[in-house]
Each structure stands twice: as structure tokens, then as C-alpha cells.
PDB file of N, CA and C in Angstrom:
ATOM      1  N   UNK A   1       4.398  23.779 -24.351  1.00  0.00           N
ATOM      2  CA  UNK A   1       3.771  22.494 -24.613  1.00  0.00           C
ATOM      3  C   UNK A   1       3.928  21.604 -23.382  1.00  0.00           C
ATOM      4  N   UNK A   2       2.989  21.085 -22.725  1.00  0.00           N
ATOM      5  CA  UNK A   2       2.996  19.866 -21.597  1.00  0.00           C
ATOM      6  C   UNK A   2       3.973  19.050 -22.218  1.00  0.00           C
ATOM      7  N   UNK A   3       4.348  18.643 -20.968  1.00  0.00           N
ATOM      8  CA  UNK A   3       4.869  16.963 -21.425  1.00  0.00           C
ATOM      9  C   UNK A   3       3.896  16.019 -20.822  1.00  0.00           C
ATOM     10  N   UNK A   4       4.144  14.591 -20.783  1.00  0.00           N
ATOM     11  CA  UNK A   4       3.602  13.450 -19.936  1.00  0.00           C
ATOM     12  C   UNK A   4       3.305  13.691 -18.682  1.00  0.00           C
ATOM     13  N   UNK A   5       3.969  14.093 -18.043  1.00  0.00           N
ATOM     14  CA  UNK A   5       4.353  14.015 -16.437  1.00  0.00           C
ATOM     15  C   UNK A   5       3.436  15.280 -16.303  1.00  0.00           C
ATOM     16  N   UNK A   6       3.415  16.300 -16.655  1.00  0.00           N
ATOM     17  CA  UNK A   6       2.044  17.201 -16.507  1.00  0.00           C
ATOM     18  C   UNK A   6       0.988  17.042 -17.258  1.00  0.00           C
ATOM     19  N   UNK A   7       0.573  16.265 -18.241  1.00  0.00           N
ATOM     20  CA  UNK A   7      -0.474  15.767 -17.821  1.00  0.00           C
ATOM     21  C   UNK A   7      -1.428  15.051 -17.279  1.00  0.00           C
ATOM     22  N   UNK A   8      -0.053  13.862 -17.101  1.00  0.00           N
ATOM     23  CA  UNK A   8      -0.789  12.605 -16.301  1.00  0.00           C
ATOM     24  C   UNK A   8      -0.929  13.436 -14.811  1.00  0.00           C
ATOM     25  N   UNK A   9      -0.396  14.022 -14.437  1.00  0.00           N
ATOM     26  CA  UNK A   9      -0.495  14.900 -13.229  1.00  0.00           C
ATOM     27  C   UNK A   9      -1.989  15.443 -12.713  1.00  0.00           C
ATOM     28  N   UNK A  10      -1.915  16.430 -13.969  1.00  0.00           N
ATOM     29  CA  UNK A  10      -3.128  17.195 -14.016  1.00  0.00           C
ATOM     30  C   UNK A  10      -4.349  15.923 -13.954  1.00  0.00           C
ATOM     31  N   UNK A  11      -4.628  15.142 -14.750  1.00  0.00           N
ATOM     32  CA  UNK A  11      -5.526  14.245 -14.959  1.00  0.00           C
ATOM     33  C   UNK A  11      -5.574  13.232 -14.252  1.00  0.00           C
ATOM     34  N   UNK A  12      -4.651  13.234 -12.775  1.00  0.00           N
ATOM     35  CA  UNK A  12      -5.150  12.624 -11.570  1.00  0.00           C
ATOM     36  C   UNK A  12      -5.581  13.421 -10.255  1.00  0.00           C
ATOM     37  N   UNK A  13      -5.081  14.702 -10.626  1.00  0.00           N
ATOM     38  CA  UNK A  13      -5.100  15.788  -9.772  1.00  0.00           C
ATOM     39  C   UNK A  13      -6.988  15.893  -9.713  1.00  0.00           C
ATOM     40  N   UNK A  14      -7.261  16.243 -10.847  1.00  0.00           N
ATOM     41  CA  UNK A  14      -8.834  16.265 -11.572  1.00  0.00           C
ATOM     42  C   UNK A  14      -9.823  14.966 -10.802  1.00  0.00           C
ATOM     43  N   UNK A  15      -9.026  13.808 -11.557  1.00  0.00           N
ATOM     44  CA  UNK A  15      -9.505  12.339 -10.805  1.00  0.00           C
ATOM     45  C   UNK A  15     -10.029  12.576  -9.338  1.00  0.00           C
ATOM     46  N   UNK A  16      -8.614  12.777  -8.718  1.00  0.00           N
ATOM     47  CA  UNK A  16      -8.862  12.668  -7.439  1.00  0.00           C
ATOM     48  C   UNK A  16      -9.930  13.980  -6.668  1.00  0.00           C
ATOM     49  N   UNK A  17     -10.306  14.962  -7.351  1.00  0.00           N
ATOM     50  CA  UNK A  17     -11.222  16.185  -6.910  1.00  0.00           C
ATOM     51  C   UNK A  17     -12.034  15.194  -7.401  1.00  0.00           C
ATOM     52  N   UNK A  18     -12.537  14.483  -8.511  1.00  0.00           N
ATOM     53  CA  UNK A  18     -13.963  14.079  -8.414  1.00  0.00           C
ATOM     54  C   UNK A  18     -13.957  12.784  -7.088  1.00  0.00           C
ATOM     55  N   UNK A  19     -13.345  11.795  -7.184  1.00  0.00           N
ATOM     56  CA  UNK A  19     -13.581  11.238  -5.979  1.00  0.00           C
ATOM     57  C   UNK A  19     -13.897  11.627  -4.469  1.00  0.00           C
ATOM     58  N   UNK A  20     -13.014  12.660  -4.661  1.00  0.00           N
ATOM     59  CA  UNK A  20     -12.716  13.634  -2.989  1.00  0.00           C
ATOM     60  C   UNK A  20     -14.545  14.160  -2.820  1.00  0.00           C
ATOM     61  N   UNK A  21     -15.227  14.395  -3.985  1.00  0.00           N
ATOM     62  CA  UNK A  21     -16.455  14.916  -3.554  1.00  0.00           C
ATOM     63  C   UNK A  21     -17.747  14.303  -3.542  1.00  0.00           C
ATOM     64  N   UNK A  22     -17.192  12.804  -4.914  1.00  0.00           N
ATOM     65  CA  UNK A  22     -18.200  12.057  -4.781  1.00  0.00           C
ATOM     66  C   UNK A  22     -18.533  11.364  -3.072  1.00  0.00           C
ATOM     67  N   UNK A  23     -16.927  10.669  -2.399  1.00  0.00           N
ATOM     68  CA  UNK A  23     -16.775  10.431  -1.290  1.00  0.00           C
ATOM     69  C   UNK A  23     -17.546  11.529  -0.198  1.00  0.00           C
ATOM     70  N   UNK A  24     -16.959  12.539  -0.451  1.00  0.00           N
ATOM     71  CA  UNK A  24     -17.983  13.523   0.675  1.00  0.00           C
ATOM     72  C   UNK A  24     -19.141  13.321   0.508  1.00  0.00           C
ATOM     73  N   UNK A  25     -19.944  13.532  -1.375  1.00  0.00           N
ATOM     74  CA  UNK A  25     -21.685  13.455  -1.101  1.00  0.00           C
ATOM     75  C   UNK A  25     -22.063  12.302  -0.674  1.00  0.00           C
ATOM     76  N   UNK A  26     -21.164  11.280  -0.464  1.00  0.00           N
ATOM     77  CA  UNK A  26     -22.214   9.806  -0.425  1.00  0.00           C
ATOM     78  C   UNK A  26     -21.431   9.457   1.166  1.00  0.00           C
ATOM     79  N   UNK A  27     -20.759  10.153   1.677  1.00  0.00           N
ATOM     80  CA  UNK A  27     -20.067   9.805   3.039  1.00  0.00           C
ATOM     81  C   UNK A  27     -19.419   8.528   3.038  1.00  0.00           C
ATOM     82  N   UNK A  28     -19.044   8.305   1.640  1.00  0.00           N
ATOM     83  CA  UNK A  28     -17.807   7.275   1.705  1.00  0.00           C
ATOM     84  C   UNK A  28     -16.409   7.830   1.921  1.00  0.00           C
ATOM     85  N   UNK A  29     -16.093   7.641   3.378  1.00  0.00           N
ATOM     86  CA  UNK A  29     -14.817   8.065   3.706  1.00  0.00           C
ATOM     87  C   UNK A  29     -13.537   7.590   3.089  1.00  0.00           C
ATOM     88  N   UNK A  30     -13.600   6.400   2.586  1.00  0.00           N
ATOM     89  CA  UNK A  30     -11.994   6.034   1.849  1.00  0.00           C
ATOM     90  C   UNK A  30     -12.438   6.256   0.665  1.00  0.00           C
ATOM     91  N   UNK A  31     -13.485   6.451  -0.218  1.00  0.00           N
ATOM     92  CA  UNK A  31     -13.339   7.072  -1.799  1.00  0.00           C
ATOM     93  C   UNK A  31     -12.850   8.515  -1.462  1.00  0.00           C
ATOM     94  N   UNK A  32     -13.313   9.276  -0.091  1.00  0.00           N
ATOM     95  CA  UNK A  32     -12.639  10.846  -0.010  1.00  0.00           C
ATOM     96  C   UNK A  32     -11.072  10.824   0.242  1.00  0.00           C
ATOM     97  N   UNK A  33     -11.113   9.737   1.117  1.00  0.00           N
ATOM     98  CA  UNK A  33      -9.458   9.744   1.830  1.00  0.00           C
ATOM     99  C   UNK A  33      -9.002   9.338   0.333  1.00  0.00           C
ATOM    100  N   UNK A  34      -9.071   8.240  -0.492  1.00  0.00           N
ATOM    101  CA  UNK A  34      -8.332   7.701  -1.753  1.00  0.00           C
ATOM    102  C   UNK A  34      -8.630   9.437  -2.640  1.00  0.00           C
ATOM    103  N   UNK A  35      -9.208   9.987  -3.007  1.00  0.00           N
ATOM    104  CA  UNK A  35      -9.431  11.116  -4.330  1.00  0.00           C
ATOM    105  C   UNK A  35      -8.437  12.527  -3.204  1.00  0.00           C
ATOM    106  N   UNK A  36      -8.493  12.457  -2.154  1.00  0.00           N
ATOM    107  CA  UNK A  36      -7.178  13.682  -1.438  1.00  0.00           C
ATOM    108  C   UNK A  36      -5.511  12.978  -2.092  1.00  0.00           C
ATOM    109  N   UNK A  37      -5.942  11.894  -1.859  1.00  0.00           N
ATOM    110  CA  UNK A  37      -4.564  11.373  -1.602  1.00  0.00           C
ATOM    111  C   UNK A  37      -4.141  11.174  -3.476  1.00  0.00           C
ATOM    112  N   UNK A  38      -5.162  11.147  -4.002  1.00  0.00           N
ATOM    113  CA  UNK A  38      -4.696  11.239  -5.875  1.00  0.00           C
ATOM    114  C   UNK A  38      -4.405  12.380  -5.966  1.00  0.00           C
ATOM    115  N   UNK A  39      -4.940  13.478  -5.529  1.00  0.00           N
ATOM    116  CA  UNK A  39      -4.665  15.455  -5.869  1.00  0.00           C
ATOM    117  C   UNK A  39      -3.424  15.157  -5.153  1.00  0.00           C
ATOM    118  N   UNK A  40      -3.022  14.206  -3.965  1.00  0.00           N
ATOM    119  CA  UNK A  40      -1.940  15.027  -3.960  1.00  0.00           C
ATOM    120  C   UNK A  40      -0.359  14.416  -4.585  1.00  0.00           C
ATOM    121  N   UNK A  41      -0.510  13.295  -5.232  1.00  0.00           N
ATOM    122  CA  UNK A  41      -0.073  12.519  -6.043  1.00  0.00           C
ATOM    123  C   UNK A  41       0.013  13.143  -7.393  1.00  0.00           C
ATOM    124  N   UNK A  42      -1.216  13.786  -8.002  1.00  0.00           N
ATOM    125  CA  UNK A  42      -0.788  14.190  -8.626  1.00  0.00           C
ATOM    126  C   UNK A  42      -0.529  15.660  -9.153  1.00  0.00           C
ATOM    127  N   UNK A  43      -0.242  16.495  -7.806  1.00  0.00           N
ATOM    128  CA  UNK A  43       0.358  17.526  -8.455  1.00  0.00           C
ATOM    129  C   UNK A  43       1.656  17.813  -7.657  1.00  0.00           C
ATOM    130  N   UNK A  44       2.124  16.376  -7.293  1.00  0.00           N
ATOM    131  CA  UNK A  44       3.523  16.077  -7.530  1.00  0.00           C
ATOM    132  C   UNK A  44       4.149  15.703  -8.254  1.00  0.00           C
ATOM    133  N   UNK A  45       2.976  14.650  -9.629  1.00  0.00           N
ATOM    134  CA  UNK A  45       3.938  14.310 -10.517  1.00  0.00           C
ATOM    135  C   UNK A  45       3.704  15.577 -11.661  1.00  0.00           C
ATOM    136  N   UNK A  46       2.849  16.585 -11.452  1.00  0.00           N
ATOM    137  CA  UNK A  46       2.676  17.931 -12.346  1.00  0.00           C
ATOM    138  C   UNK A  46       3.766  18.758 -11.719  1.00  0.00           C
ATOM    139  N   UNK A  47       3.975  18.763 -10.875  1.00  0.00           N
ATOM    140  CA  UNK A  47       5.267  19.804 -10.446  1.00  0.00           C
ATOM    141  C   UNK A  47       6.479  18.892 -11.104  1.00  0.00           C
ATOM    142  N   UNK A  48       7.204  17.451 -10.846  1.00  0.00           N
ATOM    143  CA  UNK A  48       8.268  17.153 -11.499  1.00  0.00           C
ATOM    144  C   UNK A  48       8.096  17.735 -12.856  1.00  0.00           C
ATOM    145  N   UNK A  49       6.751  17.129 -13.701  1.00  0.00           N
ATOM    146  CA  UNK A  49       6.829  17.806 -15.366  1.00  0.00           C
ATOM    147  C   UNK A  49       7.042  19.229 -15.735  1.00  0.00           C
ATOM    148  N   UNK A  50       6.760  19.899 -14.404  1.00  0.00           N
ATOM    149  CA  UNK A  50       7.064  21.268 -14.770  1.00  0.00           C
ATOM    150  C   UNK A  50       8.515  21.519 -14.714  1.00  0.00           C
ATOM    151  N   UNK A  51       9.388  21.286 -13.627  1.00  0.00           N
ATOM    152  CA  UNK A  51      10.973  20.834 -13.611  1.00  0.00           C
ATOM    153  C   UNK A  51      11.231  20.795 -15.013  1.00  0.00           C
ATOM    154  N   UNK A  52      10.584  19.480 -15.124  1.00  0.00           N
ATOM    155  CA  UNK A  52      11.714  18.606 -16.759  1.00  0.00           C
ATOM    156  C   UNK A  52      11.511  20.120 -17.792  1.00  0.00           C
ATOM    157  N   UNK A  53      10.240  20.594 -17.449  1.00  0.00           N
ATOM    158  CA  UNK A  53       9.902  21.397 -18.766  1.00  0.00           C
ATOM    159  C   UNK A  53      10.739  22.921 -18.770  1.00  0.00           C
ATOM    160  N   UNK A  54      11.347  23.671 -17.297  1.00  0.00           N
ATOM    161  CA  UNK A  54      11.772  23.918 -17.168  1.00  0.00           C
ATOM    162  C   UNK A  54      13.331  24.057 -17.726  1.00  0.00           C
ATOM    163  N   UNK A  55      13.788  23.030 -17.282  1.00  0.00           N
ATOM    164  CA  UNK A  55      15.314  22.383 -17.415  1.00  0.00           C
ATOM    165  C   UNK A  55      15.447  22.329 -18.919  1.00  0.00           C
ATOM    166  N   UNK A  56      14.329  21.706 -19.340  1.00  0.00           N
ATOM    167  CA  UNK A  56      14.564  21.725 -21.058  1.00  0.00           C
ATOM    168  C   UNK A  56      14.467  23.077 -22.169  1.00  0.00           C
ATOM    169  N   UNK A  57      14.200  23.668 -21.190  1.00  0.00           N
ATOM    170  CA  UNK A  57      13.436  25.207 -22.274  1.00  0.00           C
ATOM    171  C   UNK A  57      14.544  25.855 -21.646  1.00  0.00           C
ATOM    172  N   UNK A  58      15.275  25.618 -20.684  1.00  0.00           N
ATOM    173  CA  UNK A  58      17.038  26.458 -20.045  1.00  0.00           C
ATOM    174  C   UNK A  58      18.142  25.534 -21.446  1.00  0.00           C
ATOM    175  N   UNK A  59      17.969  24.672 -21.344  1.00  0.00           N
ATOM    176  CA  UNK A  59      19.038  23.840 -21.868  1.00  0.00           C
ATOM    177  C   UNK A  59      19.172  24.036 -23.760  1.00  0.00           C
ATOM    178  N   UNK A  60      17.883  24.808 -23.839  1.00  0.00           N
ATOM    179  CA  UNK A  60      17.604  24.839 -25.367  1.00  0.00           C
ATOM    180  C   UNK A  60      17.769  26.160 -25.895  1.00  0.00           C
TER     181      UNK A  60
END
């Protein structure tokens, strides 16, 4: 089962791929630079949730 932290992860990770391409089709460079920089935001906060989920499924 996800927790929070992987999905809010995933669902900026997502975010930021649609920006990253809307920015490319329309050659808006900071909607591309802002939607890289959400993927990579958030599958840092999807890797911590994977940790917690980790740690908790050891601990149980």
C-alpha cells in the first residue's frame, strides 16, 4: 500500500512531465526548466516514501 510521500511524489513527478513537455511544445523555457525541476522533486519525495515504507514493513 503507498503511503503519502509516494504519492504526492508520484503526482508531481507526473505534474512536472506534463509541464516539461508542454514547455518544450510551446518553447516556454521556465514552464520546461520549472516541470524538470518538479520530476525531480518529486521522485525524491517518492524515494523517501519508499524508505518509510520499507522501514515499516522491516519493523512489522
Amino acid at each position: 500500500m503507498a503511503n503519502e510521500d509516494q504519492f504526492e511524489g508520484k503526482t508531481k513527478d507526473i505534474g512536472g512531465k506534463v509541464k516539461d513537455e508542454v514547455g518544450d511544445a510551446t518553447g516556454n523555457d521556465k514552464m520546461k526548466h520549472d516541470g524538470q525541476a518538479d520530476q525531480v522533486e518529486g521522485k525524491v519525495q517518492k524515494a523517501a516514501g519508499d524508505s518509510k515504507e520499507k522501514l515499516s514493513d522491516r519493523d512489522a
